[in-house]
Protein backbone atom coordinates (compact mmCIF):
# COMPACT_ATOMS: atom_id res chain seq x y z
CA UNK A 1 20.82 31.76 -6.25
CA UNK A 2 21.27 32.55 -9.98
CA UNK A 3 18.38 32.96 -12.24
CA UNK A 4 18.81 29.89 -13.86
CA UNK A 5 19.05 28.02 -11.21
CA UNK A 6 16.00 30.24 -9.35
CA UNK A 7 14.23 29.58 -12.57
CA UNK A 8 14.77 25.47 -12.06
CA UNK A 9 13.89 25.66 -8.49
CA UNK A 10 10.80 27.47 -8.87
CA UNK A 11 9.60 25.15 -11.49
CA UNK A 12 10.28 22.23 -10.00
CA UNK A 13 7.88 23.28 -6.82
CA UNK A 14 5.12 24.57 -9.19
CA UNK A 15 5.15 20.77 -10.68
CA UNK A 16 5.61 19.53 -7.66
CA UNK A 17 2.46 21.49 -5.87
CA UNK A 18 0.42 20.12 -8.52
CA UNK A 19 1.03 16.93 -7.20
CA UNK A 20 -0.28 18.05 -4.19
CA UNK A 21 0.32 16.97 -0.31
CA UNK A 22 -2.23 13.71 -1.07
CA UNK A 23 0.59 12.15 -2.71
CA UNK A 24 3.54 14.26 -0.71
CA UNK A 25 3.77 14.34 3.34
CA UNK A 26 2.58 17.07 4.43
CA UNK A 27 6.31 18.07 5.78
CA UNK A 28 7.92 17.66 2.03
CA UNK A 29 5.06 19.44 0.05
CA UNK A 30 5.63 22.35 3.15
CA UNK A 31 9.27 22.39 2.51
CA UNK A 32 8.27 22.60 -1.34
CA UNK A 33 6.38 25.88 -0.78
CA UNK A 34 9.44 26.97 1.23
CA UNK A 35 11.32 26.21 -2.41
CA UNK A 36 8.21 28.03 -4.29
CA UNK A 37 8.66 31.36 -2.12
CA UNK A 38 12.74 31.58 -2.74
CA UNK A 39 11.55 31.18 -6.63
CA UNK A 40 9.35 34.91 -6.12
CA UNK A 41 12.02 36.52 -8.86
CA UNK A 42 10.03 34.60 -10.98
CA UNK A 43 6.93 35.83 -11.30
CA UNK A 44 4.90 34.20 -14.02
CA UNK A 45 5.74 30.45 -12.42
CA UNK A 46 5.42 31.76 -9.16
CA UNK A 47 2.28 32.73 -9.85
CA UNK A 48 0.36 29.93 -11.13
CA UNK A 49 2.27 27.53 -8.31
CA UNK A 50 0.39 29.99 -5.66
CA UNK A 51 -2.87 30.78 -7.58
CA UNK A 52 -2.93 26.34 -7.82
CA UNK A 53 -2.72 26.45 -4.07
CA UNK A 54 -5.00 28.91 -2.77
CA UNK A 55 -7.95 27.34 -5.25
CA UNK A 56 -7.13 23.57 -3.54
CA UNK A 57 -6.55 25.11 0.04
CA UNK A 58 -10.11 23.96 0.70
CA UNK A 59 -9.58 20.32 -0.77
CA UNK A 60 -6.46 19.80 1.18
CA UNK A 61 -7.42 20.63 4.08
CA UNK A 62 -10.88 18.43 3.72
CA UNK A 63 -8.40 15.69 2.70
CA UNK A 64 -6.34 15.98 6.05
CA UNK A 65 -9.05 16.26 8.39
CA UNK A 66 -10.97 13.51 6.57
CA UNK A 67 -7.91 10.98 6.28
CA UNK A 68 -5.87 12.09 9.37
CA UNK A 69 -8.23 13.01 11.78
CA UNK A 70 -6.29 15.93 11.76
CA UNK A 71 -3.62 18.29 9.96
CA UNK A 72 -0.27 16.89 10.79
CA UNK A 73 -1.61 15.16 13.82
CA UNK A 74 1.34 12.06 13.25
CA UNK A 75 0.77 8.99 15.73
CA UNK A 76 -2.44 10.81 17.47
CA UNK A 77 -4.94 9.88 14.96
CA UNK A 78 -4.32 5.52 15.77
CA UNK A 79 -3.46 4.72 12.39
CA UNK A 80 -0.58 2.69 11.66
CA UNK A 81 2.95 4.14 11.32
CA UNK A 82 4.16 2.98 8.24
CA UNK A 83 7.72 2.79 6.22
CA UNK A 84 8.69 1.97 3.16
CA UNK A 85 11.60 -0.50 2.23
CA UNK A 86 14.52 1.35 -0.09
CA UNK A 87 16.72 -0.79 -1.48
CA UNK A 88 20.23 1.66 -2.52
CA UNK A 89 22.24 1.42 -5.39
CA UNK A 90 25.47 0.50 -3.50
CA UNK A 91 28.29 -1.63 -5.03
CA UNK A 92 28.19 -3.89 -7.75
CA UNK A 93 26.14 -6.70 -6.45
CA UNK A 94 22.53 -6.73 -5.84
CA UNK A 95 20.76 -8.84 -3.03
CA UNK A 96 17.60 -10.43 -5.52
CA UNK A 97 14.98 -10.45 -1.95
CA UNK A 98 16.17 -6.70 -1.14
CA UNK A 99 15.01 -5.89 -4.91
CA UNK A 100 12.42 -7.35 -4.64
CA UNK A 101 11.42 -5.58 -0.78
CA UNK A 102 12.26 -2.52 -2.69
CA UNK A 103 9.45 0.30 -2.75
CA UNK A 104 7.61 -1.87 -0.56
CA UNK A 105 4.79 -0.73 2.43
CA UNK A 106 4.79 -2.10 6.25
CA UNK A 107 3.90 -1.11 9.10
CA UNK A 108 7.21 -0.09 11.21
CA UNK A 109 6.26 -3.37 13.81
CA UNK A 110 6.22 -5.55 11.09
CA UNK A 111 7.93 -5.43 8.69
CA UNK A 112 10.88 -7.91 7.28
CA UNK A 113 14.19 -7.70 9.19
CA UNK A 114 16.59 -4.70 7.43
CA UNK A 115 19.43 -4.41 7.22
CA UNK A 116 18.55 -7.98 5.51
CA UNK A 117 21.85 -9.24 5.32
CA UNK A 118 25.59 -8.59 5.95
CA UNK A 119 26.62 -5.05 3.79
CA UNK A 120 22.93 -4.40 3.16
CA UNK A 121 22.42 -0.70 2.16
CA UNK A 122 18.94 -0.97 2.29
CA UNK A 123 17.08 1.27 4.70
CA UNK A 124 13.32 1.72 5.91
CA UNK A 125 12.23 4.99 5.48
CA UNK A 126 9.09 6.94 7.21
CA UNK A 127 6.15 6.91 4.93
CA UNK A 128 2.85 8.67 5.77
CA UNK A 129 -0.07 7.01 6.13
CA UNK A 130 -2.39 8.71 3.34
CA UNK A 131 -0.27 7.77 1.00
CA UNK A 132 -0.28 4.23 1.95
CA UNK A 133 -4.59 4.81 1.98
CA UNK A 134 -4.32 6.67 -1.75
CA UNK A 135 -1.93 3.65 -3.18
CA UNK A 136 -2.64 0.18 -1.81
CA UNK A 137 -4.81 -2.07 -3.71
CA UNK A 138 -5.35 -5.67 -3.17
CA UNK A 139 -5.68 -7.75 -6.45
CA UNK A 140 -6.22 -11.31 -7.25
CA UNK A 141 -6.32 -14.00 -10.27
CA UNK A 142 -10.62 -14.89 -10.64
CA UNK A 143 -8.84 -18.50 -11.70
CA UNK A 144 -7.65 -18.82 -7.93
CA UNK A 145 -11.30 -18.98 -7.45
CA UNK A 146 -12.69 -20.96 -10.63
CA UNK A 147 -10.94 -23.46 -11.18
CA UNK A 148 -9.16 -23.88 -8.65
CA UNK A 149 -10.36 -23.12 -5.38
CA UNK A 150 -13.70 -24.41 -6.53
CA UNK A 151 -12.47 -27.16 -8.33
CA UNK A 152 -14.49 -26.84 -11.50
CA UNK A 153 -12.19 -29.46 -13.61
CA UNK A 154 -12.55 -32.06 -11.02
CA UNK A 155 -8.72 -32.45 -11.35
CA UNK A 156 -7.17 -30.65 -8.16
CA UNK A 157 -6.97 -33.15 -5.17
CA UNK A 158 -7.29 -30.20 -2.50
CA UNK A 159 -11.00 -30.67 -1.36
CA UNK A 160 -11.48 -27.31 -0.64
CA UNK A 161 -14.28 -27.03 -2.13
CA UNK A 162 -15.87 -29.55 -0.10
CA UNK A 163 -15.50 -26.88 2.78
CA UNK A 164 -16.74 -23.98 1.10
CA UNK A 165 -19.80 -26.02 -0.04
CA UNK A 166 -20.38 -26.86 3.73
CA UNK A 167 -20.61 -22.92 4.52
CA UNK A 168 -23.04 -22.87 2.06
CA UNK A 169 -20.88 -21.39 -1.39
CA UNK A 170 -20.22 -22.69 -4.76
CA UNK A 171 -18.86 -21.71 -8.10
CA UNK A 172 -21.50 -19.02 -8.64
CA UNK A 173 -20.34 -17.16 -5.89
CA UNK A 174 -16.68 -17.11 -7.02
CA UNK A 175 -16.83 -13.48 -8.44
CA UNK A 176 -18.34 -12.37 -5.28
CA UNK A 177 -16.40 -14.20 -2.75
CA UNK A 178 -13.35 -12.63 -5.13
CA UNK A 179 -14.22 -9.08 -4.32
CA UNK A 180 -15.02 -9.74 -0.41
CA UNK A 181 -11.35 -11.33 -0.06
CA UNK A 182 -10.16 -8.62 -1.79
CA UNK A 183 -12.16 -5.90 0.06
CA UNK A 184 -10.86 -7.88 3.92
CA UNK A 185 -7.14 -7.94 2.71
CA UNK A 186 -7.19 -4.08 1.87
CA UNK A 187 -8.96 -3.21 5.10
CA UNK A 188 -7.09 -5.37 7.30
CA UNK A 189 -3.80 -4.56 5.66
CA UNK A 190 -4.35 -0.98 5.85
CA UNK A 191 -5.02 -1.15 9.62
CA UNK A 192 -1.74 -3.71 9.84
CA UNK A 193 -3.77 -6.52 11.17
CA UNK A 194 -1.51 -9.12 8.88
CA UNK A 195 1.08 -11.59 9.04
CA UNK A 196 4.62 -11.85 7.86
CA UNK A 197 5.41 -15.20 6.31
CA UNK A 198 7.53 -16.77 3.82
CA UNK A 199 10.51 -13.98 2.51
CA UNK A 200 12.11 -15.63 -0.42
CA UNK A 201 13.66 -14.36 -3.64
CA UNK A 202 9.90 -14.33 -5.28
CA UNK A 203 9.06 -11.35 -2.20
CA UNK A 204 7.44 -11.40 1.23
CA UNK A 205 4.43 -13.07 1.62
CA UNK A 206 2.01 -12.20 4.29
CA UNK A 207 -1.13 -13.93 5.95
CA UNK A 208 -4.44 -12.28 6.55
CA UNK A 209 -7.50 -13.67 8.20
CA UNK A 210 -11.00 -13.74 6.51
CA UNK A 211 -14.36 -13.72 8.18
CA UNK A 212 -17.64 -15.32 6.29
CA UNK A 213 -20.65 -16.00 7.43
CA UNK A 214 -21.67 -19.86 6.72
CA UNK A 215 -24.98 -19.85 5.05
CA UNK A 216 -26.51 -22.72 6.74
CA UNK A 217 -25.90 -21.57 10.66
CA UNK A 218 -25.24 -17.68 10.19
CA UNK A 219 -22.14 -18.07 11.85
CA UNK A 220 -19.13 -16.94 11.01
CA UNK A 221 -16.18 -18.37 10.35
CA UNK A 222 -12.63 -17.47 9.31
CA UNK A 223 -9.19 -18.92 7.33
CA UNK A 224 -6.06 -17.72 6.28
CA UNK A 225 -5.48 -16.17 3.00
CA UNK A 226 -1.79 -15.67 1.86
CA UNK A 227 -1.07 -12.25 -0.30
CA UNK A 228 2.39 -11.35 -1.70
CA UNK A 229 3.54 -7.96 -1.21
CA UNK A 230 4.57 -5.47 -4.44
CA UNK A 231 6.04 -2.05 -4.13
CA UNK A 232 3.89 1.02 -3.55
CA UNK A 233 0.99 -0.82 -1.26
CA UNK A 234 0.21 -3.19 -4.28
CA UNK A 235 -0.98 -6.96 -2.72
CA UNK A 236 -1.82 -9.94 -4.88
CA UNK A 237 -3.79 -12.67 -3.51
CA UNK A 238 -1.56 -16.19 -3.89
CA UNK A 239 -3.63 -18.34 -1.68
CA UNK A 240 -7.15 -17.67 -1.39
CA UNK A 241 -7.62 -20.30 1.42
CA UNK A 242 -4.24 -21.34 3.59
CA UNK A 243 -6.28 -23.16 6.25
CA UNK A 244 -8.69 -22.46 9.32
């Protein structure tokens, strides 16, 4: 190794660290330290990559235990297995739905068919689980709610609101039945309990089922809500009720 490229290496697993293993598996941000200790010509970087380390040795290893069950403890711990869809910049054409997959989180039992199509270079790579946990978010449009699940305007011809007010909900609890969808769809997507459905050149949708409790009986009830999936865990509500 020359110094300059030493120098590069070295660098590059200082920045790297400071990203930390919440972000990085903990087999790539081990094989980064492996790239930090080959660096030890150069001291000054060297230094504050291992000095970074030592003072977050007791947050990372909270951070494990707390999201893994366990340091490196894989398929033991019953979360899902995950992967990630990468699409590959092969050839001169570009499949629009593989673009689209691209970046993408599933679980590795459900997840759309790859390769997607003939000559597809896309592949589905490993991806661990707290980094799935640190990134996913599940989003959603307040006017899927009000106007138009509610039907506030009068115009939409749906009637669903005609069900939610039987379970005992109306307009004013739009914002809150908002944040419990969204709450559901993150939990249940996070633990894989979700759907494929419709894979199109707009992305792959998926269903999840909500639970509410009707307000008149206390009992519960539950529908399908459709989500569309964006890369790096990101899920956008499309359907806030797709039927019982």
């Amino acid at each position: 190794m020359t110094p300059q490229s030493g120098a590069k290496s070295t660098e590059g697993a200082v920045l790297s660290l400071k990203i930390g293993p919440a972000i990085l598996g903990p087999e790539t941000f081990l094989r980064l330290l492996s790239d930090l200790v080959q660096g030890l010509c150069h001291f000054p970087l060297w230094v504050e990559g291992l000095v970074f380390l030592l003072l977050e040795a007791e947050r990372i290893l909270l951070y494990y235990k707390t999201i893994k069950g366990t340091i490196l403890a894989g398929k033991s711990t019953g979360f899902p297995q995950w992967v990630q869809w990468i699409h590959h910049d092969e050839g001169k054409t570009h499949c629009e739905i593989c673009l689209k997959l691209d970046g993408c989180y599933f679980t590795e039992d459900r997840h759309p068919p790859c390769p997607h199509h003939p000559f597809c270079h896309c592949t589905l790579e490993p991806i661990d689980d707290a980094i799935v946990r640190m990134n996913a978010v599940a989003k959603s449009d307040y006017r899927k709610f009000d106007p138009y699940l509610f039907n506030t305007p009068g115009t939409y011809t749906h009637n669903k609101e005609k069900l939610f007010a039987q379970w005992g909900y109306t307009v004013e609890d739009a914002a809150w039945l908002q944040a419990e969808i969204e709450r559901q769809g993150l939990e249940k997507y996070l633990t894989g309990d979700y759907q494929l459905g419709k894979l199109n050149h707009n992305g792959q949708r998926i269903t999840i089922r909500i639970s509410l409790t009707r307000r008149d009986t206390g009992e519960a009830v539950s529908f399908d809500t459709g989500w569309m999936v964006y890369p790096n865990g990101w899920l956008q509500l499309s359907t806030p009720y797709g039927g019982k």
